[in-house]
Protein backbone atom coordinates (compact mmCIF):
# COMPACT_ATOMS: atom_id res chain seq x y z
CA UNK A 1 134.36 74.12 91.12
CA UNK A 2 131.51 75.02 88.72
CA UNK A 3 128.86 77.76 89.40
CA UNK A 4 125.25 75.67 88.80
CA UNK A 5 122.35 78.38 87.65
CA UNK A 6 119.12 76.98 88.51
CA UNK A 7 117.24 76.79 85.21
CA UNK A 8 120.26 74.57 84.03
CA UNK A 9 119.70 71.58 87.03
CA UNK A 10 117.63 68.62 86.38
CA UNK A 11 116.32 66.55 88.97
CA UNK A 12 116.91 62.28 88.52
CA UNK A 13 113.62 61.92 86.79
CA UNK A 14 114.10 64.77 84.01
CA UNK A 15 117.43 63.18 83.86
CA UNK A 16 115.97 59.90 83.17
CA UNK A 17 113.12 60.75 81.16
CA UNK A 18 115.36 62.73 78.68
CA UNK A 19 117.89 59.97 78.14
CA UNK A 20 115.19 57.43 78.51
CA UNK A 21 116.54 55.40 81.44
CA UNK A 22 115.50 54.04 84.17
CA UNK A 23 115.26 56.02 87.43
CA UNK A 24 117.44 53.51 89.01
CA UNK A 25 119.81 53.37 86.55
CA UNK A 26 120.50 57.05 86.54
CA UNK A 27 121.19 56.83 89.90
CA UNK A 28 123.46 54.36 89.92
CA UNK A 29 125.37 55.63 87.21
CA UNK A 30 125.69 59.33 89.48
CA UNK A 31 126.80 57.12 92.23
CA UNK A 32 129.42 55.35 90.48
CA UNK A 33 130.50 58.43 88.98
CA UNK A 34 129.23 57.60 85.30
CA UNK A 35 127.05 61.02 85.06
CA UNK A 36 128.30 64.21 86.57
CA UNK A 37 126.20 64.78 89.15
CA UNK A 38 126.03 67.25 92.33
CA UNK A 39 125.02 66.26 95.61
CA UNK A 40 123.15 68.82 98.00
CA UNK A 41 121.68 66.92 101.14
CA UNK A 42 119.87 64.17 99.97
CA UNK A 43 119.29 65.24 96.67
CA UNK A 44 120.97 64.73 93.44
CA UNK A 45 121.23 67.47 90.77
CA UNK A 46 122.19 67.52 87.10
CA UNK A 47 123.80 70.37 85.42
CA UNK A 48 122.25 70.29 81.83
CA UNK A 49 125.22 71.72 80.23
CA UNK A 50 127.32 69.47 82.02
CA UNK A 51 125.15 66.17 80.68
CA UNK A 52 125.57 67.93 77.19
CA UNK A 53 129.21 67.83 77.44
CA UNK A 54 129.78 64.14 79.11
CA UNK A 55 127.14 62.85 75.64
CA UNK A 56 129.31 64.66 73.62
CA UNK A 57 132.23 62.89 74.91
CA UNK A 58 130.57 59.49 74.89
CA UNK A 59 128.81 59.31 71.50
CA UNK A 60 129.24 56.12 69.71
CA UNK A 61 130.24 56.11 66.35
CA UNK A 62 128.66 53.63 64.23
CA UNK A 63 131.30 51.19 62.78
CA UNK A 64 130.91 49.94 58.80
């Protein structure tokens, strides 16, 4: 399990903001397991360095 430092969580709206989606959508895609996400309570937390990682892995190439 990963240690989280404090200055690298973002909440679901910094999340959103910074990708430029839709609250909604970023939770849904935490709750389907899409973004890595970290539950505590009833809050949802974002490692930054984490998010950095998963766009990394996810960046479309574009084809021609």
């Amino acid at each position: 399990m990963n240690t989280y430092e404090a200055e690298d969580m973002m909440t679901v709206k910094e999340v959103a903001a910074w990708f430029r989606f839709h609250v909604n959508t970023v939770y849904e895609m935490a709750s389907r397991g899409e973004l890595p996400s970290v539950k505590s309570g009833n809050s949802i937390r974002f490692s930054k360095t984490e998010l950095l990682a998963w766009l990394r892995e996810h960046k479309r190439v574009p084809v021609g």
